[in-house]
Protein backbone atom coordinates (compact mmCIF):
# COMPACT_ATOMS: atom_id res chain seq x y z
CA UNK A 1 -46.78 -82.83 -70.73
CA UNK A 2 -45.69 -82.09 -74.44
CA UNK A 3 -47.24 -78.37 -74.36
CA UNK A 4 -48.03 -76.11 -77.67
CA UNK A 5 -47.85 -72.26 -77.72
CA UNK A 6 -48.74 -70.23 -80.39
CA UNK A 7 -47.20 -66.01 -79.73
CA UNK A 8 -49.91 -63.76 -81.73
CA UNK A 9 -49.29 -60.12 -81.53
CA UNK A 10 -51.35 -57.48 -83.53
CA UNK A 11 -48.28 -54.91 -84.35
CA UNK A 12 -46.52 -56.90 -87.50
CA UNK A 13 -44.35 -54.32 -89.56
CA UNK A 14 -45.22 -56.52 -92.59
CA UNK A 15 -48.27 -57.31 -91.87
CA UNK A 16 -50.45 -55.38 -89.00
CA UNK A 17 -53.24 -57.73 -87.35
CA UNK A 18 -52.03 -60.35 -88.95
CA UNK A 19 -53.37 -63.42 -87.05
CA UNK A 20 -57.01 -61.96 -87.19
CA UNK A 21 -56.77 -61.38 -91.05
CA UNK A 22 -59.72 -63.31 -92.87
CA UNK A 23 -58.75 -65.92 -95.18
CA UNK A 24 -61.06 -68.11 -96.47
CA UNK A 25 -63.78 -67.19 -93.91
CA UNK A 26 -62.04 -67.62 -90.78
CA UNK A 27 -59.32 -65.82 -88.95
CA UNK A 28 -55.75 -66.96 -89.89
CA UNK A 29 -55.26 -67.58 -86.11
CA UNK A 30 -58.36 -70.13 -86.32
CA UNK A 31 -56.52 -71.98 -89.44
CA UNK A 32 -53.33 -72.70 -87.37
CA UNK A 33 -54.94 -73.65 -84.07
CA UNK A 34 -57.59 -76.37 -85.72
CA UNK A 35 -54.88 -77.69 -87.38
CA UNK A 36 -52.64 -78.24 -84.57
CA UNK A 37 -55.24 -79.36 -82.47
CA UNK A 38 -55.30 -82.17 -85.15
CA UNK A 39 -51.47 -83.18 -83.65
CA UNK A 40 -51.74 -86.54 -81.85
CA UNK A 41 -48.86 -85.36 -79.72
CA UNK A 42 -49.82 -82.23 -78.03
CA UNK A 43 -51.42 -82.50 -74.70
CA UNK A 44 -52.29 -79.00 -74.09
CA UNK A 45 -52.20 -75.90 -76.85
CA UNK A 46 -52.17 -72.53 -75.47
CA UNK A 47 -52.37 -68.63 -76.77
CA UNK A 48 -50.04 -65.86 -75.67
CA UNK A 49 -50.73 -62.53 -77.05
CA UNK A 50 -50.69 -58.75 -76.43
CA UNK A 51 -54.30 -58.30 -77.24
CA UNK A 52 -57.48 -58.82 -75.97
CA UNK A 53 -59.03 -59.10 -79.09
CA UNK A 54 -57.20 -62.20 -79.68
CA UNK A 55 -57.85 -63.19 -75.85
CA UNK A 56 -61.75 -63.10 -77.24
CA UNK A 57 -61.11 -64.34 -79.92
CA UNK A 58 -59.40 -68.03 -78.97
CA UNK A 59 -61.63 -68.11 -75.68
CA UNK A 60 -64.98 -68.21 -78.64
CA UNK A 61 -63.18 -71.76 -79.19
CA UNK A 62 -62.81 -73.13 -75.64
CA UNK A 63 -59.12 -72.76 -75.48
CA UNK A 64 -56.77 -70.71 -73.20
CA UNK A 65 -55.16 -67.53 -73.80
CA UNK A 66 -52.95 -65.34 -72.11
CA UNK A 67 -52.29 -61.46 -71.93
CA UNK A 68 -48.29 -60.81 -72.05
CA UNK A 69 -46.39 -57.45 -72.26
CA UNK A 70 -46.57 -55.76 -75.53
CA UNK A 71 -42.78 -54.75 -75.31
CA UNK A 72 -41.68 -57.51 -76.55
CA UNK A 73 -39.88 -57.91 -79.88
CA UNK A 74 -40.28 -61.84 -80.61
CA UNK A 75 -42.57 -65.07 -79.97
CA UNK A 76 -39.11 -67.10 -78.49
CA UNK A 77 -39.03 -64.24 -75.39
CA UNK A 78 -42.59 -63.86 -75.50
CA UNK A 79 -42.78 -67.79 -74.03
CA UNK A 80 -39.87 -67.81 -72.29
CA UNK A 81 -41.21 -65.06 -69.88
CA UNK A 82 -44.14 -66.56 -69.97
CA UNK A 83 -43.19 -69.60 -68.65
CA UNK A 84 -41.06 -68.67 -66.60
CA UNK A 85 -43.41 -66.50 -64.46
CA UNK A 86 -45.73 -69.57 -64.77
CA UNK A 87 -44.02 -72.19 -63.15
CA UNK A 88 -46.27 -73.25 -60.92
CA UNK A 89 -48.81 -73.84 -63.66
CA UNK A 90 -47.25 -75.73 -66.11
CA UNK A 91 -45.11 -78.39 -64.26
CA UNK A 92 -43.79 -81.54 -65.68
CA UNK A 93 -42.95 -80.36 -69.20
CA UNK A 94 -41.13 -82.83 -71.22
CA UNK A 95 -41.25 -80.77 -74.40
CA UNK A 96 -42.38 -77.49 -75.68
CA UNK A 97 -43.77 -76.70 -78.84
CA UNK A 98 -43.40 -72.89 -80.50
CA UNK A 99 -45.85 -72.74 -83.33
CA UNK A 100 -46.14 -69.85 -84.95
CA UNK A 101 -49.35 -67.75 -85.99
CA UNK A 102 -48.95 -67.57 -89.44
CA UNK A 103 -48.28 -70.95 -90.44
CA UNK A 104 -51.58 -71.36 -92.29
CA UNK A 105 -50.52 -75.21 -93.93
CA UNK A 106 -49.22 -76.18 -90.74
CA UNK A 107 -49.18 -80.10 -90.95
CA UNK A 108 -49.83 -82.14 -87.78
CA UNK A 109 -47.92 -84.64 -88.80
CA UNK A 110 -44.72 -83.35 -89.50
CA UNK A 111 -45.64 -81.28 -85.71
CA UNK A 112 -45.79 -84.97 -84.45
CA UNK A 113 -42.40 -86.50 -86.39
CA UNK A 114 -40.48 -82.98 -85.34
CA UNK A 115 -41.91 -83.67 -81.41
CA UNK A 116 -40.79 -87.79 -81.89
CA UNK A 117 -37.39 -86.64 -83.30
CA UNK A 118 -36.45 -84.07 -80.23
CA UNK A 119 -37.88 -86.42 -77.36
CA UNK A 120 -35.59 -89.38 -79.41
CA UNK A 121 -32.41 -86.40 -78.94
CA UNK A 122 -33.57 -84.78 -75.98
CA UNK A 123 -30.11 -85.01 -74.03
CA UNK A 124 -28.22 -83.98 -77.58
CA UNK A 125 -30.12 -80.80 -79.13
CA UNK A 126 -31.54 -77.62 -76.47
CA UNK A 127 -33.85 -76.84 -80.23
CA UNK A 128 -35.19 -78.94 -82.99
CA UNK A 129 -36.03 -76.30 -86.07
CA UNK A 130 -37.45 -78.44 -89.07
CA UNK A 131 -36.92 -77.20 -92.88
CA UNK A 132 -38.17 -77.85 -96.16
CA UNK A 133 -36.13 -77.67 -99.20
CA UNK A 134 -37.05 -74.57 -101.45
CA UNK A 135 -35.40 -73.29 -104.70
CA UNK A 136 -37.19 -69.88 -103.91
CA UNK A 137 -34.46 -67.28 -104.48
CA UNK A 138 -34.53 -63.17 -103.09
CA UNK A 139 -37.51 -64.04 -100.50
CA UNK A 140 -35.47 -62.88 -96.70
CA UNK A 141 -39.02 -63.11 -95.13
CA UNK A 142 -37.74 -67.14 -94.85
CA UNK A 143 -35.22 -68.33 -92.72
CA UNK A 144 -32.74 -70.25 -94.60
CA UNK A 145 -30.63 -73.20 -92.33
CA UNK A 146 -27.48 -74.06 -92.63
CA UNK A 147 -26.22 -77.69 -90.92
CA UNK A 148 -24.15 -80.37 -90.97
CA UNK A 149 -24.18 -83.90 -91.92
CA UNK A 150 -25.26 -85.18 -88.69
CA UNK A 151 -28.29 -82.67 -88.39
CA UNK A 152 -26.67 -80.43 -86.14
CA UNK A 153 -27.42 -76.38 -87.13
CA UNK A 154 -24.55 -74.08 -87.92
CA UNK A 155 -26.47 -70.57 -88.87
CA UNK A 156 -29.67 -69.38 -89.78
CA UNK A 157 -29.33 -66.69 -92.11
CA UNK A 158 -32.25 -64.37 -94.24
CA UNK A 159 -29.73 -64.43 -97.15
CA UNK A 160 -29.80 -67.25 -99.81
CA UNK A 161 -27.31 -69.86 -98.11
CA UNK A 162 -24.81 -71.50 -98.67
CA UNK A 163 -23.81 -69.83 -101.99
CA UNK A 164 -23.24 -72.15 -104.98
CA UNK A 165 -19.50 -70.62 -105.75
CA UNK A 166 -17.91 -74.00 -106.62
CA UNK A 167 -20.41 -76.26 -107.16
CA UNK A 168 -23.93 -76.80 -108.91
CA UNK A 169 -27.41 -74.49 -107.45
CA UNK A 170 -28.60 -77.24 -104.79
CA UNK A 171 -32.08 -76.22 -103.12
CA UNK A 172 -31.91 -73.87 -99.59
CA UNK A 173 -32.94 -75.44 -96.26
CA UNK A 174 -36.01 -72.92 -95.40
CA UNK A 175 -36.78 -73.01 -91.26
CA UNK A 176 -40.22 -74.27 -91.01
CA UNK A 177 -42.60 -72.05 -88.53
CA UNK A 178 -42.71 -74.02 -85.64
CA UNK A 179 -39.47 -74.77 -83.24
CA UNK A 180 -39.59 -77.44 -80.61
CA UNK A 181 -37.91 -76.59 -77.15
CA UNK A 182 -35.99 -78.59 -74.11
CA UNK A 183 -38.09 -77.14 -71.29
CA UNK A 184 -35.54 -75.49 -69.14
CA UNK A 185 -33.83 -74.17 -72.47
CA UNK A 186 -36.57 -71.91 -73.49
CA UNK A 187 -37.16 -70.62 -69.57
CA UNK A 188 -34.13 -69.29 -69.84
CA UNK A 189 -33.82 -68.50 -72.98
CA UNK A 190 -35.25 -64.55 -72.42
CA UNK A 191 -31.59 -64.64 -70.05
CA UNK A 192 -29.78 -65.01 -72.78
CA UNK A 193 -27.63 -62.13 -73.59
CA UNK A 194 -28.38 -61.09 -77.43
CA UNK A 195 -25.48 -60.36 -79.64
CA UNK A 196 -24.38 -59.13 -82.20
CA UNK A 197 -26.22 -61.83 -85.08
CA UNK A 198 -29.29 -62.18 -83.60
CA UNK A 199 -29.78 -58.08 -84.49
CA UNK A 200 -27.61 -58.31 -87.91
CA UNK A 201 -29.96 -60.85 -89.31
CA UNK A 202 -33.46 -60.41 -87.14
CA UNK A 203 -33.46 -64.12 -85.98
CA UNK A 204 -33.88 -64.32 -82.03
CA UNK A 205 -32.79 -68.08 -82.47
CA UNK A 206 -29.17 -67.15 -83.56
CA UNK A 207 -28.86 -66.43 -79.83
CA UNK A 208 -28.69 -70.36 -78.96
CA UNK A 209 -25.95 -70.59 -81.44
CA UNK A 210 -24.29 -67.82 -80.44
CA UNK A 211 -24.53 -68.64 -76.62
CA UNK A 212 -22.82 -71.81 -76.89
CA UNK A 213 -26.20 -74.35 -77.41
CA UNK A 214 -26.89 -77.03 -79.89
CA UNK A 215 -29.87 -76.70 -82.22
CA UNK A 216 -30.83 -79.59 -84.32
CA UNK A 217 -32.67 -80.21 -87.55
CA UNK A 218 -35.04 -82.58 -89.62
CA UNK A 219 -36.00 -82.53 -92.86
CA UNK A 220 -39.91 -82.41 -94.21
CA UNK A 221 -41.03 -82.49 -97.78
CA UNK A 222 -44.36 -80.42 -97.44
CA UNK A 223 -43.87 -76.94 -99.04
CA UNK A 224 -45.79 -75.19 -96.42
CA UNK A 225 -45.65 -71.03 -96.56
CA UNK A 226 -45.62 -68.60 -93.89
CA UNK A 227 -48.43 -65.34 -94.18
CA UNK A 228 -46.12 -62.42 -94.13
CA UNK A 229 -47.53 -59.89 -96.67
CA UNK A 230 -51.13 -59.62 -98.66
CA UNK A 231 -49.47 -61.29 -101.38
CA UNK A 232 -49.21 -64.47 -99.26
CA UNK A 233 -52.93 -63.81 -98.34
CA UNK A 234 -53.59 -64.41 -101.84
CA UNK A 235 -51.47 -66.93 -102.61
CA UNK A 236 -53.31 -68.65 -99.99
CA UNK A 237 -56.54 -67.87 -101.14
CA UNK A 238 -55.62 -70.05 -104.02
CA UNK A 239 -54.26 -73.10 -102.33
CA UNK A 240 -56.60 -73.55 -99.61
CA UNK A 241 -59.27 -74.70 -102.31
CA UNK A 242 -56.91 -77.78 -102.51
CA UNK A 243 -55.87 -78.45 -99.44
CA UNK A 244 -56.61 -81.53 -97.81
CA UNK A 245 -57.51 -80.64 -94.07
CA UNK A 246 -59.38 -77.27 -94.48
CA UNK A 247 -62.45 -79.84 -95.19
CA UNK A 248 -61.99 -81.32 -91.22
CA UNK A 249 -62.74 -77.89 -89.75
């Protein structure tokens, strides 16, 4: 079972209630999970949350949701304690998929090629994170990648990486909101000990790196945003007149 989570908690510093805020009729919540419903790949999507509100509000659209603590800081530990206290329930994962709640553009097809790519390098990468390439300068809501020539991740940084000192500007590899996971990676993952990056930059995925385990990457060219502040709300506002699946639900 390739098996889809999207974490949605209410208390966002940047952005409070976030995945029930109203854009373009709907809940942003109710953008990402028709449009990953749309992946080919997925055989089961899920909800964990710290709400009942948006327990309601996903079971109004025949899908599954699940009540987790609200003491915890990120979506990564949020489903790895999840699963983990739900063995029994989900058995036979080959993959999982951690799609996040603000990813209003999310594409299902780049969620498919990203899910084809890790199965393809299951034994080589514990984490496939896909980026775009962005020329967006000064914006540390994004998660800019750094890797290597043979797609393997370095660092993740909020800071705009690597810095052209020698050489001519070349566009920043910006993480893309959803993060594929080996299954008995991201059970343990919440084990991990956190240290001393993972809190410097606020990315709970430097703790792979920083534990000794191999993230991977692939590159997409759709310049899909995150919602992170009520200027993105607008922004979006703008660009969901044009976009091509908001007519399919």
């Amino acid at each position: 079972m390739i098996l889809g989570i999207i974490p949605a908690r209410l208390k966002s510093k940047r952005l409070p209630n976030k995945p029930l805020q109203i854009i373009d009729g709907i809940p942003l919540l109710v953008h990402v999970l028709k449009r990953s419903l749309m992946s080919k790949k997925l055989d089961k999507l899920i909800v964990c949350t710290d709400s009942m509100k948006v327990v309601e509000l996903v079971k109004k659209y025949n899908l599954d949701a699940y009540m987790t603590s609200r003491n915890i800081k990120n979506g990564t530990d949020r489903i790895s304690l999840f699963l983990k206290k739900n063995k029994k329930r989900f058995k036979n994962l080959k993959l999982v998929v951690d799609i996040q709640c603000d990813e209003i553009f999310l594409n299902p097809k780049y969620l498919d090629k990203a899910i084809n790519f890790h199965l393809k390098n299951i034994k080589k990468y514990d984490v496939v994170i896909p980026h775009t390439l962005t020329s967006e300068k000064n914006n540390n809501n994004y998660v800019k990648i750094i890797s290597n020539q043979i797609n393997d991740i370095l660092y993740l940084t909020r800071a705009d990486a690597p810095h052209p000192f020698r050489s001519k500007k070349k566009p920043f590899k910006r993480h893309q909101d959803f993060v594929t996971f080996r299954p008995d990676f991201i059970k343990k993952f919440k084990d991990l000990k956190n240290r001393n990056l993972e809190e410097y930059e606020g990315i709970e995925l430097l703790r792979v790196i920083e534990n000794g385990f191999k993230i991977g990457t692939i590159e997409f060219k759709n310049d899909s945003f995150s919602i992170n502040t009520k200027k993105d709300i607008i922004r979006s506002l703008l660009l969901i007149q044009k976009d091509r699946l908001r007519k399919f639900y």
